[in-house]
C-alpha atoms as a PDB file:
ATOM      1  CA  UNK A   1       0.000   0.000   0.000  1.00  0.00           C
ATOM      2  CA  UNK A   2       1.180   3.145  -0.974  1.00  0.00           C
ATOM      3  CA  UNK A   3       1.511   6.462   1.103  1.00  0.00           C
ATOM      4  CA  UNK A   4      -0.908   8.240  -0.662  1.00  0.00           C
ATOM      5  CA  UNK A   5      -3.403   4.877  -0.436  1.00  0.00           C
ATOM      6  CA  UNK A   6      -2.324   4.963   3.365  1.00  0.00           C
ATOM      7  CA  UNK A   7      -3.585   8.231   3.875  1.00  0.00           C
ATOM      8  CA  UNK A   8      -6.832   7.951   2.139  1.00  0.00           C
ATOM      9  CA  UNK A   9      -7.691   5.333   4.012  1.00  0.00           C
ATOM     10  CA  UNK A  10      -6.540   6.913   7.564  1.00  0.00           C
ATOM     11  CA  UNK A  11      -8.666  10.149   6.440  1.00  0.00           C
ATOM     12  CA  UNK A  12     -11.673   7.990   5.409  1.00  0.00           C
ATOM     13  CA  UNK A  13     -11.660   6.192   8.930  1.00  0.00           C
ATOM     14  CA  UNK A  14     -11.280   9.473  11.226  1.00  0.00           C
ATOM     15  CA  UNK A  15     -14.194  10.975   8.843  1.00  0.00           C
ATOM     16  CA  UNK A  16     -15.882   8.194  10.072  1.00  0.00           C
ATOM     17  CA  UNK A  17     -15.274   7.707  13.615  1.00  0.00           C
ATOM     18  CA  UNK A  18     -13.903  11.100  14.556  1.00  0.00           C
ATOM     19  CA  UNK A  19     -10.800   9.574  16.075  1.00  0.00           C
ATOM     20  CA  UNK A  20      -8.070   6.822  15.490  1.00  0.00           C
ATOM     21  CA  UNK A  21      -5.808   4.755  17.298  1.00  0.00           C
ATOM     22  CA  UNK A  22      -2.185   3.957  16.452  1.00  0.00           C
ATOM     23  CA  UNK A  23      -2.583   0.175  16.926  1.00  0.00           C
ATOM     24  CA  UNK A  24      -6.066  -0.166  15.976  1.00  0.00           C
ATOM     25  CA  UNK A  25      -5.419   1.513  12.509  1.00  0.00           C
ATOM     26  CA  UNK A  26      -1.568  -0.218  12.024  1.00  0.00           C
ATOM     27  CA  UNK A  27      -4.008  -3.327  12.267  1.00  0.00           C
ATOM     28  CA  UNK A  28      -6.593  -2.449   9.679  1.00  0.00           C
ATOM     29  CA  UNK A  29      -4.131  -1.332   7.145  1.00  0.00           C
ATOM     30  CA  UNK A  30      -1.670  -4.143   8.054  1.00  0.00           C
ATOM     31  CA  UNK A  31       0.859  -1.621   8.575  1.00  0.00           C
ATOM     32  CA  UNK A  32       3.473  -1.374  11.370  1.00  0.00           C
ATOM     33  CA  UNK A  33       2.409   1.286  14.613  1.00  0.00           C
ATOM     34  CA  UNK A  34       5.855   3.200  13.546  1.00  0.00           C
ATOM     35  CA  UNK A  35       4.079   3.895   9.818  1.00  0.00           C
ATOM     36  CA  UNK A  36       1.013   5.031  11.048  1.00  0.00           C
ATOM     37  CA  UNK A  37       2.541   7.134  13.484  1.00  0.00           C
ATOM     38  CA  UNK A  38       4.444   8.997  10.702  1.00  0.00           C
ATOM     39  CA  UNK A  39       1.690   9.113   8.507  1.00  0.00           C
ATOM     40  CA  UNK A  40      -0.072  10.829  11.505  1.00  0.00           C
ATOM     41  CA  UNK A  41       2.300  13.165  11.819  1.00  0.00           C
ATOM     42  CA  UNK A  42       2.786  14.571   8.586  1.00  0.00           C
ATOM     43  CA  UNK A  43      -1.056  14.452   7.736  1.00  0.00           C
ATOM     44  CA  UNK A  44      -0.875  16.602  11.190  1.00  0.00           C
ATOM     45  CA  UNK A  45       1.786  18.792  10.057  1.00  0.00           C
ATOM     46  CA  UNK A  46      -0.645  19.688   7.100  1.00  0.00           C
ATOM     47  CA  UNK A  47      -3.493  20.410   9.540  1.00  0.00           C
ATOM     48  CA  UNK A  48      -5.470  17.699   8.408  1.00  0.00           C
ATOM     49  CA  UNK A  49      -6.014  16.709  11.851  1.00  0.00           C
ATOM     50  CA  UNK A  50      -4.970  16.907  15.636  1.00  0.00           C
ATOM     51  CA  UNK A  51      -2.603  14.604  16.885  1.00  0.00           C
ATOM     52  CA  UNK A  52      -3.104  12.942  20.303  1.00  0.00           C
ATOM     53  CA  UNK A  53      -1.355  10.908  22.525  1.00  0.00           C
ATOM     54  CA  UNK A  54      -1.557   7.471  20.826  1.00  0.00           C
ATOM     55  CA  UNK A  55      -3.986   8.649  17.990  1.00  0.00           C
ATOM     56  CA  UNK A  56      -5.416  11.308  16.227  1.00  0.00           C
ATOM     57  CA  UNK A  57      -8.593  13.081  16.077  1.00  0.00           C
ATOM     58  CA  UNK A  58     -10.810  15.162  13.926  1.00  0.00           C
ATOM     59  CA  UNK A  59     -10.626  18.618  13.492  1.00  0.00           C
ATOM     60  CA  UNK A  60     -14.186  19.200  15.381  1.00  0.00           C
ATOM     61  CA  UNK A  61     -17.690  18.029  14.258  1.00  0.00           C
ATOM     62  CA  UNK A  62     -17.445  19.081  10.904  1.00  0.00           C
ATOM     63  CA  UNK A  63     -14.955  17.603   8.955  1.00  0.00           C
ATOM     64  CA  UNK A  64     -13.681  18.734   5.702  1.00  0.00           C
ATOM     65  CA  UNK A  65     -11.684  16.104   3.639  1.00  0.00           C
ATOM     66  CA  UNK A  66      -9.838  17.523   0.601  1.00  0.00           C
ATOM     67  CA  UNK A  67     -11.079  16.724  -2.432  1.00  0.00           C
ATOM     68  CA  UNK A  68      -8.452  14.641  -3.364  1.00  0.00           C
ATOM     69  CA  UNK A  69      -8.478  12.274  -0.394  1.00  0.00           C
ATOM     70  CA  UNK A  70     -13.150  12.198  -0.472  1.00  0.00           C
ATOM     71  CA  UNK A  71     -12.916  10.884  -4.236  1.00  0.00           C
ATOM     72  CA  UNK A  72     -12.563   6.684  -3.410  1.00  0.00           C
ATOM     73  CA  UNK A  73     -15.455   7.353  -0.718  1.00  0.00           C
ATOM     74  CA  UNK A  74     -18.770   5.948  -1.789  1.00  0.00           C
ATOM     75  CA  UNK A  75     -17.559   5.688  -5.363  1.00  0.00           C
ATOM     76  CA  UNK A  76     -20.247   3.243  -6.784  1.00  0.00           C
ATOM     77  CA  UNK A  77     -22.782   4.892  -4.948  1.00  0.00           C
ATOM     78  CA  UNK A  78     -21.421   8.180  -6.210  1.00  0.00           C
ATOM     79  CA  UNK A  79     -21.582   6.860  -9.878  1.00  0.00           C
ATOM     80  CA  UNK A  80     -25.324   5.301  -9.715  1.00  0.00           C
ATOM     81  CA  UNK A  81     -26.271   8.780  -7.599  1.00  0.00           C
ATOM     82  CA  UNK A  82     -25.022  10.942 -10.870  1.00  0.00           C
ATOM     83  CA  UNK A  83     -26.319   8.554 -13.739  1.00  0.00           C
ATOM     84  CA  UNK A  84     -29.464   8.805 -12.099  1.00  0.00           C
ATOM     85  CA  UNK A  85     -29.181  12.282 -11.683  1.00  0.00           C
ATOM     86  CA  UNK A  86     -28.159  13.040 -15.678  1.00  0.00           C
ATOM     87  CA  UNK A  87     -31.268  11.448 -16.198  1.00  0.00           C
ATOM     88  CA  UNK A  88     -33.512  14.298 -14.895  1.00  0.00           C
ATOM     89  CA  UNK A  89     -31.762  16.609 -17.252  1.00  0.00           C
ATOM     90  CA  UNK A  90     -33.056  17.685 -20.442  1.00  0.00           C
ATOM     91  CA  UNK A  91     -31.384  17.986 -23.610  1.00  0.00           C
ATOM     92  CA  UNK A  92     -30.535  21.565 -24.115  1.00  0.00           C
ATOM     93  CA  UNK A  93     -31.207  22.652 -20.332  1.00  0.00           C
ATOM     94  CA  UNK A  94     -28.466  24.908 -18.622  1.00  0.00           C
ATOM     95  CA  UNK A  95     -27.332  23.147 -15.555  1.00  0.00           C
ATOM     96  CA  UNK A  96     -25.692  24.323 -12.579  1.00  0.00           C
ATOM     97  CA  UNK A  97     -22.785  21.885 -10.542  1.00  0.00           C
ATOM     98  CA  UNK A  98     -21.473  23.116  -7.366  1.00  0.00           C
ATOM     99  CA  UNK A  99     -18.135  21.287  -6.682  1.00  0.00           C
ATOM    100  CA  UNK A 100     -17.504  18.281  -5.035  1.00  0.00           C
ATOM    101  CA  UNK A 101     -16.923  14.289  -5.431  1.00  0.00           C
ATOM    102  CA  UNK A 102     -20.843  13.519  -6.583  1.00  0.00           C
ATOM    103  CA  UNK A 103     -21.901  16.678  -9.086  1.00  0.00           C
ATOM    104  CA  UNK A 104     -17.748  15.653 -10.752  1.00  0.00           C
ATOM    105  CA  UNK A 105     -19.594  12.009 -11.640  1.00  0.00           C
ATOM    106  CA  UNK A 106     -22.701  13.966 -12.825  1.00  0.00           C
ATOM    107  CA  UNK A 107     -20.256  15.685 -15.087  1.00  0.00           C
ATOM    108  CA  UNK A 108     -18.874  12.948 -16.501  1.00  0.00           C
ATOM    109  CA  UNK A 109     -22.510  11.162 -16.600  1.00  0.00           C
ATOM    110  CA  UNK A 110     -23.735  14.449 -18.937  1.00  0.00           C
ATOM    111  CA  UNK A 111     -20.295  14.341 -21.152  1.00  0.00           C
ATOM    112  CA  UNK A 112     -20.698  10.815 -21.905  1.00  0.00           C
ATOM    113  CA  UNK A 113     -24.204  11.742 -22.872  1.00  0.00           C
ATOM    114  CA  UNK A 114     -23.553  14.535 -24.909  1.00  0.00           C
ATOM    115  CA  UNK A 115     -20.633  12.802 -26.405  1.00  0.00           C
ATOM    116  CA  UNK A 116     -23.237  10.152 -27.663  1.00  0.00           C
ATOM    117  CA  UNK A 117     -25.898  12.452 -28.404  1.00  0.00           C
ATOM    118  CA  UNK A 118     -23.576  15.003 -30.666  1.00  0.00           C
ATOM    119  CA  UNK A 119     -24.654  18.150 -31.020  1.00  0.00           C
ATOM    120  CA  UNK A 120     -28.046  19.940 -30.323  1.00  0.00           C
ATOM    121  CA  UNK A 121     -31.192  19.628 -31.524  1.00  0.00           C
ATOM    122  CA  UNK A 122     -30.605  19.784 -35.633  1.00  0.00           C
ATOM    123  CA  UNK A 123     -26.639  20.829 -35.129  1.00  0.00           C
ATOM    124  CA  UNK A 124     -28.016  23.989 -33.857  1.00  0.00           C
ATOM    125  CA  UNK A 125     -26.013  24.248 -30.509  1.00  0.00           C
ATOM    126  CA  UNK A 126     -25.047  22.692 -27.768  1.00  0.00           C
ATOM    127  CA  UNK A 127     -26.389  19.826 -26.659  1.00  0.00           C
ATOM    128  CA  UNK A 128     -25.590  21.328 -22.570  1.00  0.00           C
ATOM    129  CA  UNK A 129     -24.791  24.193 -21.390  1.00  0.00           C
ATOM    130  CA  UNK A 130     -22.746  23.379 -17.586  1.00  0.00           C
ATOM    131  CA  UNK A 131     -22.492  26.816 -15.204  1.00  0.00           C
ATOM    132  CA  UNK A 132     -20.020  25.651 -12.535  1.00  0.00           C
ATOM    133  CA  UNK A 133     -17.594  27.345  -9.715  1.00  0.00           C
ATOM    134  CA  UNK A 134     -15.444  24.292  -9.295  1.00  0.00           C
ATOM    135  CA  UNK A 135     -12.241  24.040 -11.683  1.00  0.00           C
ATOM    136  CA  UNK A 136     -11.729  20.313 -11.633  1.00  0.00           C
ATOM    137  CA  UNK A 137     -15.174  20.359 -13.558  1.00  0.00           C
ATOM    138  CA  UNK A 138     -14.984  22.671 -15.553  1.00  0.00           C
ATOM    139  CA  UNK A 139     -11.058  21.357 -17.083  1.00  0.00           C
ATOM    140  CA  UNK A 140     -13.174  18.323 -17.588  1.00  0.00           C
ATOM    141  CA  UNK A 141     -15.871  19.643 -19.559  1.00  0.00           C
ATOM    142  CA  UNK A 142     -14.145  22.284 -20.948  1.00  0.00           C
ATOM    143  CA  UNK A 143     -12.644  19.363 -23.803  1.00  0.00           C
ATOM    144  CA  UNK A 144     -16.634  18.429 -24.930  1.00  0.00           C
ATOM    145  CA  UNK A 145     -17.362  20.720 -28.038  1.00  0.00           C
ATOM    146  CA  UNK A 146     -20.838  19.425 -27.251  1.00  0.00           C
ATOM    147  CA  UNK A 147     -21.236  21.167 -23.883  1.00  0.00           C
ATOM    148  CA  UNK A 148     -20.671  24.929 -23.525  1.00  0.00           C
ATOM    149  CA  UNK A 149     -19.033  25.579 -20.433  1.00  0.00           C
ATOM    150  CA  UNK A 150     -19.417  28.845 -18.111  1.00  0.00           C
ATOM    151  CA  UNK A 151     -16.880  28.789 -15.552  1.00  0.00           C
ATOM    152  CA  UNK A 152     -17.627  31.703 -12.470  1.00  0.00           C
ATOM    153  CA  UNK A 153     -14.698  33.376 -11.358  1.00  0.00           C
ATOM    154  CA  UNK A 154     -13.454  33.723  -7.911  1.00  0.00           C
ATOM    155  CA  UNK A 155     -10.876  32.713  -5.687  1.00  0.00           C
ATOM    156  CA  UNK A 156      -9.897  29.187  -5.555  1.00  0.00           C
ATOM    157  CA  UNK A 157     -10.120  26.662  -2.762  1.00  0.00           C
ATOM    158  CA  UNK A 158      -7.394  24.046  -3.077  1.00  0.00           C
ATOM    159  CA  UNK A 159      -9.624  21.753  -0.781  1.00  0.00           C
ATOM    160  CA  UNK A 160     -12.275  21.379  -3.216  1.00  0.00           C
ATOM    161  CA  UNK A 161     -11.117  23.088  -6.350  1.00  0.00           C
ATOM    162  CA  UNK A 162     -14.126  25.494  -5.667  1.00  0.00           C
ATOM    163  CA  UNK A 163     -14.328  29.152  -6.690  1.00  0.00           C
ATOM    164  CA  UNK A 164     -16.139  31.773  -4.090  1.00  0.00           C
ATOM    165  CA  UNK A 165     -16.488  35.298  -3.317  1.00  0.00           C
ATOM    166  CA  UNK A 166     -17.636  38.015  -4.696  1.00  0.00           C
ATOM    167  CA  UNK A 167     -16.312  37.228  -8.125  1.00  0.00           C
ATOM    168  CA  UNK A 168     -17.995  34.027  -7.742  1.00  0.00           C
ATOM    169  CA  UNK A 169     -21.631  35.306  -7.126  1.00  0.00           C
ATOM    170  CA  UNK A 170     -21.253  38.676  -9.451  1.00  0.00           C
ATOM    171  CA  UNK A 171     -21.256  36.109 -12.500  1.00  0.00           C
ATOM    172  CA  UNK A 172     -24.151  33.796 -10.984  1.00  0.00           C
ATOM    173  CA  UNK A 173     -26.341  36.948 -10.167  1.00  0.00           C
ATOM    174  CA  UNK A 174     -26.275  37.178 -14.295  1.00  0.00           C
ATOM    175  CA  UNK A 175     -27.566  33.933 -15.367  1.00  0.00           C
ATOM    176  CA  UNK A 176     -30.567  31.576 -15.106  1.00  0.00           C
ATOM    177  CA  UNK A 177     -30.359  28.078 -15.063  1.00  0.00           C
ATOM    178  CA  UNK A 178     -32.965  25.564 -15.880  1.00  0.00           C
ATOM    179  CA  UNK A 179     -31.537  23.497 -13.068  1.00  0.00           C
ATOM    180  CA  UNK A 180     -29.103  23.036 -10.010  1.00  0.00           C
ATOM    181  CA  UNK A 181     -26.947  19.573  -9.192  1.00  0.00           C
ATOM    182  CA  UNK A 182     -26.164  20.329  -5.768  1.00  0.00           C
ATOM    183  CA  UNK A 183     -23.779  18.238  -4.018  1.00  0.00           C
ATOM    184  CA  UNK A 184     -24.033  18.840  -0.094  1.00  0.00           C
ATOM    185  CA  UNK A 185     -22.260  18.016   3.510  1.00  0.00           C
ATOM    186  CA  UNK A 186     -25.153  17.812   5.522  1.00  0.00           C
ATOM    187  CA  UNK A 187     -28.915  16.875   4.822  1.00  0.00           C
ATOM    188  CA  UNK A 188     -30.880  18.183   7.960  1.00  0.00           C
ATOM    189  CA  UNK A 189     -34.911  17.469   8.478  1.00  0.00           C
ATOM    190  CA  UNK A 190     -35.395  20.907   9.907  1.00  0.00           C
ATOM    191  CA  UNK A 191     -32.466  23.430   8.817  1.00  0.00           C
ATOM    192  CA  UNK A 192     -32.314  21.724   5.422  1.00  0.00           C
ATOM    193  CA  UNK A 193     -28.997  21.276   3.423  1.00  0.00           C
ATOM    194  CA  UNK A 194     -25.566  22.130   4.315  1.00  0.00           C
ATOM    195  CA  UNK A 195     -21.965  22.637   3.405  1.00  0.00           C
ATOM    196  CA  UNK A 196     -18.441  22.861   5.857  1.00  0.00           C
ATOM    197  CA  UNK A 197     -17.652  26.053   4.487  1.00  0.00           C
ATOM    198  CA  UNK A 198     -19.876  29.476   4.537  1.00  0.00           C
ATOM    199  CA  UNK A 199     -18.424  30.689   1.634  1.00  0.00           C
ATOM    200  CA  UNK A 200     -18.871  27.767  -0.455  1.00  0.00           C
ATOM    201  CA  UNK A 201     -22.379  27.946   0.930  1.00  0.00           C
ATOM    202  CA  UNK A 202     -23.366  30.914   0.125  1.00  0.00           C
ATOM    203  CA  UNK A 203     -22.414  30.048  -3.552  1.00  0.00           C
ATOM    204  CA  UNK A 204     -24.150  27.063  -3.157  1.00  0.00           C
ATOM    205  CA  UNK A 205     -27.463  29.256  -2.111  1.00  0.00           C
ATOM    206  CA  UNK A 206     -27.215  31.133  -5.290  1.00  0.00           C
ATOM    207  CA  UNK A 207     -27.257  28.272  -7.663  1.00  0.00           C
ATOM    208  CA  UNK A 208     -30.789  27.124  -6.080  1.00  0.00           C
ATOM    209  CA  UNK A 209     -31.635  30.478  -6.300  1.00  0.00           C
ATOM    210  CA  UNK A 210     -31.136  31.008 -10.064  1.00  0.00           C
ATOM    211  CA  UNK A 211     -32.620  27.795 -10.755  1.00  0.00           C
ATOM    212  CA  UNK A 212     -35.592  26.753 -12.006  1.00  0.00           C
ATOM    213  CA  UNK A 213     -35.364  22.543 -10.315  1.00  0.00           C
ATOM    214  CA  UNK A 214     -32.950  22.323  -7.470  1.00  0.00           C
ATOM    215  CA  UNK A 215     -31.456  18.403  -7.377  1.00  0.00           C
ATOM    216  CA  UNK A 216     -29.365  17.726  -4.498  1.00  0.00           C
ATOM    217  CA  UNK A 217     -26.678  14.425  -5.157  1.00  0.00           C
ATOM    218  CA  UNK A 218     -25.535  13.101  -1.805  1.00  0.00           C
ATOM    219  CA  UNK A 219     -24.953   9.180  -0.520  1.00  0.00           C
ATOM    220  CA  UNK A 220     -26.946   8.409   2.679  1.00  0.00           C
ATOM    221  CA  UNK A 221     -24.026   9.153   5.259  1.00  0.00           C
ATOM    222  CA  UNK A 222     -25.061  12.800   4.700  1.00  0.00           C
ATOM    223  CA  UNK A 223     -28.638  12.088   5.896  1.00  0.00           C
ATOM    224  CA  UNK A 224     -29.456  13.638   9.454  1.00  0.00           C
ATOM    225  CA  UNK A 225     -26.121  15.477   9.207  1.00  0.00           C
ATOM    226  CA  UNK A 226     -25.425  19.078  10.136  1.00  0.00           C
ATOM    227  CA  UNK A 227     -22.365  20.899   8.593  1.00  0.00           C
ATOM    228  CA  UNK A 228     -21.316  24.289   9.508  1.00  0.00           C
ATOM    229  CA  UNK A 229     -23.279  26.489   7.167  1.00  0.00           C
ATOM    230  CA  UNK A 230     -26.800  26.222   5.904  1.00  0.00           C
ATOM    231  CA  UNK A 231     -26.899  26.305   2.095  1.00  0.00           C
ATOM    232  CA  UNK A 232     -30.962  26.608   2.071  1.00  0.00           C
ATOM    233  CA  UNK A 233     -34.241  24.619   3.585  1.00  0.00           C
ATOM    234  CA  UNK A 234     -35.655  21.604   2.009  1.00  0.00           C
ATOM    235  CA  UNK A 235     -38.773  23.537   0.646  1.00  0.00           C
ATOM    236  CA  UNK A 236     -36.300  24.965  -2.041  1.00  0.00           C
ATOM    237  CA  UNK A 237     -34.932  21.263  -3.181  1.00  0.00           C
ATOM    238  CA  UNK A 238     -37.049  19.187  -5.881  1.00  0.00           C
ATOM    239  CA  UNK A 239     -35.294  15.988  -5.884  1.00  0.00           C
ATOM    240  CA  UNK A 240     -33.102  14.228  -3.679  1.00  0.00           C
ATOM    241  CA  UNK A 241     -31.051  11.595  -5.642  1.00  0.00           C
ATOM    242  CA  UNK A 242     -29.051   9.151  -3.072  1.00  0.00           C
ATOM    243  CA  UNK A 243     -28.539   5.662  -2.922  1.00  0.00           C
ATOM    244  CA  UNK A 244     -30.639   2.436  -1.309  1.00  0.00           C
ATOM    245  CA  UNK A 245     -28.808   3.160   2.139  1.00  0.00           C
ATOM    246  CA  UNK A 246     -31.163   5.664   3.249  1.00  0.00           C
ATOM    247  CA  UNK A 247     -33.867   5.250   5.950  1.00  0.00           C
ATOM    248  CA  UNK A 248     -37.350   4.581   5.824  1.00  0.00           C
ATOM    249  CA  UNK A 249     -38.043   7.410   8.168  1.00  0.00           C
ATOM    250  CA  UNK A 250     -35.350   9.735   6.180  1.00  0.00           C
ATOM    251  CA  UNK A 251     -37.726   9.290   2.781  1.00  0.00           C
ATOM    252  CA  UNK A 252     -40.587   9.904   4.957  1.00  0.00           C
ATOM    253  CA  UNK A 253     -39.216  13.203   6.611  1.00  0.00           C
ATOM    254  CA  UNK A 254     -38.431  14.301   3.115  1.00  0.00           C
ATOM    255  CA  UNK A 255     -41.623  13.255   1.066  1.00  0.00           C
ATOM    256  CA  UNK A 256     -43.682  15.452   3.909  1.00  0.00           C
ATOM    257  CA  UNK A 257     -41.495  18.504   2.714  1.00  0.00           C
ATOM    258  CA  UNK A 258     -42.625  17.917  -0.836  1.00  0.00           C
ATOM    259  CA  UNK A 259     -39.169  16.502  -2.162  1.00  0.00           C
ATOM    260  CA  UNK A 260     -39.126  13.432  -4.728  1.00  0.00           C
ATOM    261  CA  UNK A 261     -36.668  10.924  -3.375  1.00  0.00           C
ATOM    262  CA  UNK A 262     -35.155   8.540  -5.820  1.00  0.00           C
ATOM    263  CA  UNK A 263     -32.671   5.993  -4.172  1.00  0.00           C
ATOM    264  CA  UNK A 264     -30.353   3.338  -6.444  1.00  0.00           C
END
């Protein structure tokens, strides 16, 4: 196992159980205690957690992976999530993708589909047009002569290749979409849908509010979470596309708000 493998796989566990153990985690990864305490070190060195006395822990409640480390997470989940989502996109609509692991496999879901479907209606233009904030998207996209691409500007995050401020918002406030692919850190029954970070939120909040259908894309783990900052309440989201993981009572709370829930 690789370094880079090693630390996935330690920042996948503390995301999950807020804190690790030297001995405990040397034994899942059939490493030696010396190797995970190095690894600890230098991911701690990097401020992608606290180290403790025998361990490590989570920076707080809400915890922010890097992009980079979040994409092996889930990852057939994440791909039947965005097929299904591509789906409830129209040929010729102008969609809006926030950043993060799920809306990058809707992108690749709506390039494959353009790629097959070739250009618009009668050659006339594209067959997508893709508004996004996050870079990693749009590099991807940017290659599809089907799909026009509008990037927003901004300043970058290197977490999650995201562009915010006022940049950011002063090109969204100019557009209208047809509809919003979401991906979120937190889906709440009463404050609604959330990200870690209040600037990528407040982005976030301006894509639903230029749209005219607001999807959110999120795997169950994100169900009955709270993140930092509150992106918007459920009686602005549509559809909630996530996979067969979730609760009975989680489609329940949701249905009562008026959302369509579609789990694969």
């Amino acid at each position: 196992m690789s370094k880079h493998e090693r630390w996935s796989a330690l920042l996948e566990l503390l995301a999950a159980e807020g804190r690790l153990e030297v001995e405990e985690a040397a034994s899942t990864l059939e490493v030696s205690a010396a190797t995970i305490r190095r690894d600890l070190d230098e991911l701690a060195e990097q401020q992608m957690l606290v180290r403790t006395r025998g361990g490590a822990i989570a920076h707080g409640v809400s915890y922010e992976l890097p992009l980079r480390y979040k994409s092996s997470r889930h990852a057939s989940e994440k791909q039947r999530i965005a097929a299904a989502a591509a789906e409830l996109v129209a040929d010729g609509d102008v969609v809006g993708l926030n950043g993060g692991t799920t809306t990058t496999e809707v992108a690749r879901a709506l390039a494959l589909r353009a790629s097959a479907a070739g250009p618009g209606t009668g050659g006339a233009g594209p067959a997508l047009t893709v508004v996004t904030n996050a870079l990693n998207i749009a590099g991807e996209l940017a290659v599809r002569p089907q799909i026009k691409i509008v990037v927003t500007g901004g300043v970058a995050r290197p977490q999650t290749f995201e562009l915010v401020g006022p940049l950011t918002t002063g090109v969204l406030h100019e557009v209208v979409l047809d509809v919003v692919v979401l991906g979120v850190d937190g889906v709440d029954p009463d404050l609604g849908v959330m990200a870690h970070q209040e600037d990528e939120a407040s982005v976030s909040r301006l894509f639903a509010e230029r749209a005219h259908r607001v999807i959110v894309v999120t795997d169950s783990s994100k169900m009955g979470k709270r993140a930092f900052a509150r992106i918007c309440g459920l009686d602005r989201i549509d559809v909630v596309v996530t996979d067969a993981g979730i609760s009975a009572e989680a489609v329940e709370r949701l249905t009562a708000a008026g959302i369509k829930v579609i789990a694969v």
